[in-house]
N, C-alpha and C. Protein backbone atom coordinates (compact mmCIF):
# COMPACT_ATOMS: atom_id res chain seq x y z
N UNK A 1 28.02 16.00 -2.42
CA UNK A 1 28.00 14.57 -2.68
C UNK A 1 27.89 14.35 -4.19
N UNK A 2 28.46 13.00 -4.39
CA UNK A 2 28.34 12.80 -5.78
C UNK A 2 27.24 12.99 -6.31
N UNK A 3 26.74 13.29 -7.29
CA UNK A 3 25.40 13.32 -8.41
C UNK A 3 24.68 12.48 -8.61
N UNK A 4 25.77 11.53 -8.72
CA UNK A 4 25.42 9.70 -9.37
C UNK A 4 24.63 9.02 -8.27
N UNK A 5 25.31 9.20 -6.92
CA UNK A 5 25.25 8.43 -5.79
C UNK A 5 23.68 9.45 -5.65
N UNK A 6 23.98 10.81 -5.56
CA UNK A 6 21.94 11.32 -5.19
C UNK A 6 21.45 10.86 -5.70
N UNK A 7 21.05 10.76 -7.07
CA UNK A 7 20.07 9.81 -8.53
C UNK A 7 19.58 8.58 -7.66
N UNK A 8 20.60 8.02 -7.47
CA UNK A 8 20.81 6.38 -6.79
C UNK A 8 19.86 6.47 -5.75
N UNK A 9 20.21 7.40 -4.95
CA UNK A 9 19.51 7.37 -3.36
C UNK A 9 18.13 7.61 -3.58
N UNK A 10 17.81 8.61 -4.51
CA UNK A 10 16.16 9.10 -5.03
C UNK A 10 15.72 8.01 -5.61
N UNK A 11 16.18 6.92 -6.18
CA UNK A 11 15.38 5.65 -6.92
C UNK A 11 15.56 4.86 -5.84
N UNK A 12 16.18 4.46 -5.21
CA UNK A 12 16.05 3.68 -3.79
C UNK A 12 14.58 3.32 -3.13
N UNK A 13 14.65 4.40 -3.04
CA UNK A 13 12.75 4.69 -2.17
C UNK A 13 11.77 4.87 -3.00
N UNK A 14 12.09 5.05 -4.19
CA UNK A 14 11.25 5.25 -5.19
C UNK A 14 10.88 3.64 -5.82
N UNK A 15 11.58 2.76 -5.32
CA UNK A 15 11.49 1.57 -5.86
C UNK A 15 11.11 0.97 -4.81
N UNK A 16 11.69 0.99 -3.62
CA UNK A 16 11.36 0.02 -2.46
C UNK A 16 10.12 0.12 -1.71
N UNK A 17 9.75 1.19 -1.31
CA UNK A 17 8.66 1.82 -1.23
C UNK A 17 7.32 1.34 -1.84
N UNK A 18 7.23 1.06 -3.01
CA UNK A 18 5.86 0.75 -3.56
C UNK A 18 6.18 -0.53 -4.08
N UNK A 19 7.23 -1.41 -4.04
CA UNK A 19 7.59 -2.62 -3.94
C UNK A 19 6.83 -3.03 -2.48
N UNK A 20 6.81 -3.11 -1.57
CA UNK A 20 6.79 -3.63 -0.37
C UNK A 20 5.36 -3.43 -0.38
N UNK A 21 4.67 -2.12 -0.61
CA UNK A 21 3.61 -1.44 -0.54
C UNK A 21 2.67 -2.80 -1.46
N UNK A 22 2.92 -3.00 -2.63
CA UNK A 22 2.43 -4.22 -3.56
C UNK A 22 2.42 -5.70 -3.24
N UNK A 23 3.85 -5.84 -2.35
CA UNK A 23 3.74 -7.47 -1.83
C UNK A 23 2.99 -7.42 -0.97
N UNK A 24 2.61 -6.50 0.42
CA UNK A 24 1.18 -6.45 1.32
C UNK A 24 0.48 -6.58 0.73
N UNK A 25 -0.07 -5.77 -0.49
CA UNK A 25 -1.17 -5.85 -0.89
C UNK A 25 -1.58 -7.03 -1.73
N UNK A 26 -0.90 -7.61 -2.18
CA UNK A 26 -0.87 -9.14 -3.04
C UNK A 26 -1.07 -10.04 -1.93
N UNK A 27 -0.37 -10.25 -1.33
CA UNK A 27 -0.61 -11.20 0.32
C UNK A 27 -1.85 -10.96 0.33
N UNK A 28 -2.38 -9.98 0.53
CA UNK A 28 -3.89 -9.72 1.34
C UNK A 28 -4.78 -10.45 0.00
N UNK A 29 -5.01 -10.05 -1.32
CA UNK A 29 -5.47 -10.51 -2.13
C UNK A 29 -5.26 -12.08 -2.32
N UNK A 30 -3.66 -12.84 -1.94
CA UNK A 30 -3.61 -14.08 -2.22
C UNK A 30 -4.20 -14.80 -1.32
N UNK A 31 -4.21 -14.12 0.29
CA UNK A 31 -4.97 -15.01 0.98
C UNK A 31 -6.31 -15.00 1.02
N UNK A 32 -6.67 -13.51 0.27
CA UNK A 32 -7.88 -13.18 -0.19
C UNK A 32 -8.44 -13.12 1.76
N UNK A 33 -7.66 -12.32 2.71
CA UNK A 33 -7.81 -11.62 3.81
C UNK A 33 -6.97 -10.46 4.58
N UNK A 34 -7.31 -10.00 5.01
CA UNK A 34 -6.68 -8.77 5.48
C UNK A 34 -6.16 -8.82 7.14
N UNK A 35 -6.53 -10.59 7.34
CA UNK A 35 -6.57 -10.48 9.00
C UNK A 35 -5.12 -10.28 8.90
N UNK A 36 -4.99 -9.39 10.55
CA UNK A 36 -3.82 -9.42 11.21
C UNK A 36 -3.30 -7.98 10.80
N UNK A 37 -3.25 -7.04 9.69
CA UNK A 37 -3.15 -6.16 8.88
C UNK A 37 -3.62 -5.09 9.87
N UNK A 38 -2.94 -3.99 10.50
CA UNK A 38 -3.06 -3.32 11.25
C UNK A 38 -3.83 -1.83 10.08
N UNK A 39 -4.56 -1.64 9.82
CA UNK A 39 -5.65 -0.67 9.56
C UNK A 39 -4.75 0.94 9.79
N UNK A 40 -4.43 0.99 10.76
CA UNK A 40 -3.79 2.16 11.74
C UNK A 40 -2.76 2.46 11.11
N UNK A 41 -1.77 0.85 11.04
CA UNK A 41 -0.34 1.24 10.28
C UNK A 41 -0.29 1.70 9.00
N UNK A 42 -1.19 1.38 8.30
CA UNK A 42 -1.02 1.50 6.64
C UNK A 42 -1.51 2.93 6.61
N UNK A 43 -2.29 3.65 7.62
CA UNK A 43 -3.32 4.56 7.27
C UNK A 43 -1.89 5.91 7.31
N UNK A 44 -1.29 5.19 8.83
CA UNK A 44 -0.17 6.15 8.72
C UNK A 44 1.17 6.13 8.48
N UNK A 45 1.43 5.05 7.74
CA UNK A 45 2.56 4.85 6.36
C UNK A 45 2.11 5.73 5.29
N UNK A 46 0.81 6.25 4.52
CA UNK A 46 -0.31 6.71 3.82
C UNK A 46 0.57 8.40 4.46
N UNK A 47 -0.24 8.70 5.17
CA UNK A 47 0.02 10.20 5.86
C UNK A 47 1.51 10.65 5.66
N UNK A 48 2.34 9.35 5.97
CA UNK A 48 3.76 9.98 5.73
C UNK A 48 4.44 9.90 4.62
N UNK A 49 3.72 8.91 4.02
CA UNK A 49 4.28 9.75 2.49
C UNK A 49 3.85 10.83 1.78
N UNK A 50 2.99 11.27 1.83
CA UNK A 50 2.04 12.11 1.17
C UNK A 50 2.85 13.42 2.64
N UNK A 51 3.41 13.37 3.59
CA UNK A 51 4.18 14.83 4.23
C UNK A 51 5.78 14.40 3.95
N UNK A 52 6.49 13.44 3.50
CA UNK A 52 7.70 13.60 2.83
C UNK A 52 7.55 13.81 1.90
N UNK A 53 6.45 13.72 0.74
CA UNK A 53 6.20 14.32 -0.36
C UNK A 53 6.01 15.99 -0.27
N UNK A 54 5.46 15.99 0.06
CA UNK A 54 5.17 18.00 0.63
C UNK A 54 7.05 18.34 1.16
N UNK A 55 7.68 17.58 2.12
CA UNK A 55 8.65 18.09 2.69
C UNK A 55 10.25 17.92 1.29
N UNK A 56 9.94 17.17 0.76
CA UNK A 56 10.77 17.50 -0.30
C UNK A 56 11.03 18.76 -1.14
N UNK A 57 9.65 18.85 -1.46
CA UNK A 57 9.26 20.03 -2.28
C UNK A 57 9.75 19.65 -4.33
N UNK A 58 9.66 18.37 -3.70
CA UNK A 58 9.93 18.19 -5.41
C UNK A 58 8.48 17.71 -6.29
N UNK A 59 8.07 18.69 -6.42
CA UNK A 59 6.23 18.00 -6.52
C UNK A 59 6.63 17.41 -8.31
N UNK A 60 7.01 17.91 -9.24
CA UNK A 60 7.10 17.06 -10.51
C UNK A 60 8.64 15.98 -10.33
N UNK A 61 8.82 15.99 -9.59
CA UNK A 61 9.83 14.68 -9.52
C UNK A 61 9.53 13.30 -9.82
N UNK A 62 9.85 12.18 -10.91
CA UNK A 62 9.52 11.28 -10.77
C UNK A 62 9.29 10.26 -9.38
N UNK A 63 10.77 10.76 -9.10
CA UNK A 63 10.66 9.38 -7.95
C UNK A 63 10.21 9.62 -6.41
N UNK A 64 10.01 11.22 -6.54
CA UNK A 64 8.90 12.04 -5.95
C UNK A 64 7.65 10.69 -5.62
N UNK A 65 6.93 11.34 -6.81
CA UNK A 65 5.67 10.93 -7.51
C UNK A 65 5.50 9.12 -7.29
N UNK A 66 6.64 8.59 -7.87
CA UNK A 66 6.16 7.06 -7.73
C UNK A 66 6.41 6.56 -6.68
N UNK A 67 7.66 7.24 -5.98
CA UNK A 67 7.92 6.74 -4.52
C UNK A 67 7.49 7.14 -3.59
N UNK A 68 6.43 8.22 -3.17
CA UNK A 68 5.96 8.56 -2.31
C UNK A 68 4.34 8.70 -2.26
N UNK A 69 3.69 9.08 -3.58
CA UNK A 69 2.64 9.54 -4.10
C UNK A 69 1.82 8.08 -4.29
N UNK A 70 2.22 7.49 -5.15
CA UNK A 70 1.91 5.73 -5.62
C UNK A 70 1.63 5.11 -4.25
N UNK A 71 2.77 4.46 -3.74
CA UNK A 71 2.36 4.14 -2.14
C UNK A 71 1.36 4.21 -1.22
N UNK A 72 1.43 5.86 -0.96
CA UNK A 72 0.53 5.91 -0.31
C UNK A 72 -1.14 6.17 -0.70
N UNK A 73 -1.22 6.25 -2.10
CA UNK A 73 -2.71 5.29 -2.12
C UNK A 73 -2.66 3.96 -2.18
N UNK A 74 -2.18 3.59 -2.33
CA UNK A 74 -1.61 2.11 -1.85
C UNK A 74 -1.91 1.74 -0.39
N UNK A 75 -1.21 2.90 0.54
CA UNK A 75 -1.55 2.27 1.96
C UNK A 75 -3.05 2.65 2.37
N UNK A 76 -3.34 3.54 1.99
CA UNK A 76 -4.53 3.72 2.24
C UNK A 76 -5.64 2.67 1.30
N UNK A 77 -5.36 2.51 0.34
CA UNK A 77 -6.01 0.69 -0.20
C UNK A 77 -6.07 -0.29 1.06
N UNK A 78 -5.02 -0.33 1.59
CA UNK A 78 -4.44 -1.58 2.45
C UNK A 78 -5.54 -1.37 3.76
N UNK A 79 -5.45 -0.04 4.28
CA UNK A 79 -5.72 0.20 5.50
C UNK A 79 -7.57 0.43 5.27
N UNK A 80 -8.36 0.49 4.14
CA UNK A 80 -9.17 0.15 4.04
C UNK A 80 -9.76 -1.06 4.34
N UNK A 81 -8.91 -2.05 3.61
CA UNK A 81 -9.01 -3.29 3.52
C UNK A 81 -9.30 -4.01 4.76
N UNK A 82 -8.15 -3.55 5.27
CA UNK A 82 -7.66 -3.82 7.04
C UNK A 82 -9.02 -3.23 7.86
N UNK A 83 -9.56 -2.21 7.88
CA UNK A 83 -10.88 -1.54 8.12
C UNK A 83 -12.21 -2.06 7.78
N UNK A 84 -12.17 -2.46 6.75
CA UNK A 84 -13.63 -3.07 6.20
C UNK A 84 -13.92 -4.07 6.71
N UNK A 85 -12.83 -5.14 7.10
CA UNK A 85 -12.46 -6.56 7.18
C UNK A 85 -13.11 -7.29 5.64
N UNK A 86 -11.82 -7.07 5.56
CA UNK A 86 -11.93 -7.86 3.92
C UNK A 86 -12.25 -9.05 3.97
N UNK A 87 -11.76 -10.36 5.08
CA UNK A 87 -11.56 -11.46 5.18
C UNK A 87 -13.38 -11.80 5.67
N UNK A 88 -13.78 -11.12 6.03
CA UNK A 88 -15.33 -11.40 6.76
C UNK A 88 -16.15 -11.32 4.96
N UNK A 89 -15.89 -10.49 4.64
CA UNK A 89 -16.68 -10.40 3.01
C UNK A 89 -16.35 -11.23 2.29
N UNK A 90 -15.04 -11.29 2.13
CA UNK A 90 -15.18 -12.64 1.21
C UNK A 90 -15.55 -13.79 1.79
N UNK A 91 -15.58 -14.15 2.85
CA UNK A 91 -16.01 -15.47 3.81
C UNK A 91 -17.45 -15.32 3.40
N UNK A 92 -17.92 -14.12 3.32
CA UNK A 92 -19.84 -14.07 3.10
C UNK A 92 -20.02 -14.56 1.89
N UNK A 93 -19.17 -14.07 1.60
CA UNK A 93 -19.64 -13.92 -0.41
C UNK A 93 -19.64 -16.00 -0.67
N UNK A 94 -18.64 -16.32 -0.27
CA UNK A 94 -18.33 -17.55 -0.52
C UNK A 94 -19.63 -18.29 -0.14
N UNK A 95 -19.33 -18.34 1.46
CA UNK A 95 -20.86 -19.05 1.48
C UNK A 95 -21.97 -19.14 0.88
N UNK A 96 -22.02 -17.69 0.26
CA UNK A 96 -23.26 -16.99 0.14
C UNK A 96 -23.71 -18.05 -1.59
N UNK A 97 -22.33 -18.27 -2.13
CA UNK A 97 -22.27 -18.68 -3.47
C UNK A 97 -22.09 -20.18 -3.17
N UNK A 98 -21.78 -21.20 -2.11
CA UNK A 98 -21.90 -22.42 -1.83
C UNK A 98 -22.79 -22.82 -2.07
N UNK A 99 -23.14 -24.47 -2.98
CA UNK A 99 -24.40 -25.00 -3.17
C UNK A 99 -25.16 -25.54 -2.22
N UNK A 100 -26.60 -25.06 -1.92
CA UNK A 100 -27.58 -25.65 -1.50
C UNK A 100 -28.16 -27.14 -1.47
N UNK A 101 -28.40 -27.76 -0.72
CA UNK A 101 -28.23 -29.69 -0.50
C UNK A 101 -29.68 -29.23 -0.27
N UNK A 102 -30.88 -28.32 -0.63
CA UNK A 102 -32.38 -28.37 -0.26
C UNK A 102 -32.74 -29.73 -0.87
């Protein structure tokens, strides 16, 4: 196959990948909640990049590294989030900082 067209295909996922990975995670921050955010999925979006990373075998590869490596601490950010229940903490915190009418 062409050269040009592999390059192409290796930045593909290397871009889309932790693109998508960032708009979840911005959503969750803009709504400032994590409801609905399956915990499970992100944990093992997480797992599979980090074994297409191993199954490549391109360990100093850039788009290796940003497209597979980046991400998935990324999903595992997410699937924390999704785990902790983010949306219950900040709901505390808020109240917690609401003024008192004593």
């Amino acid at each position: 196959m062409n050269e040009t067209v592999v390059s192409f295909s290796g930045w593909l996922p290397a871009v889309i990948i932790p693109m998508a990975t960032l708009i979840q995670l911005s959503d969750i921050f803009k709504r400032r909640s994590a409801a609905g955010v399956s915990w499970l999925t992100w944990f093992l979006f997480g797992i599979a990049n980090i074994g297409l990373y191993v199954y490549t075998e391109k360990y100093s590869n850039i788009q290796s590294i940003v497209g597979l490596l980046g991400p998935a601490t990324l999903d595992f950010a997410i699937a924390t989030l999704a785990l902790i229940g983010y949306e219950q903490n900040v709901a505390n915190t808020e109240v917690n900082k609401a003024p008192t009418t004593d």
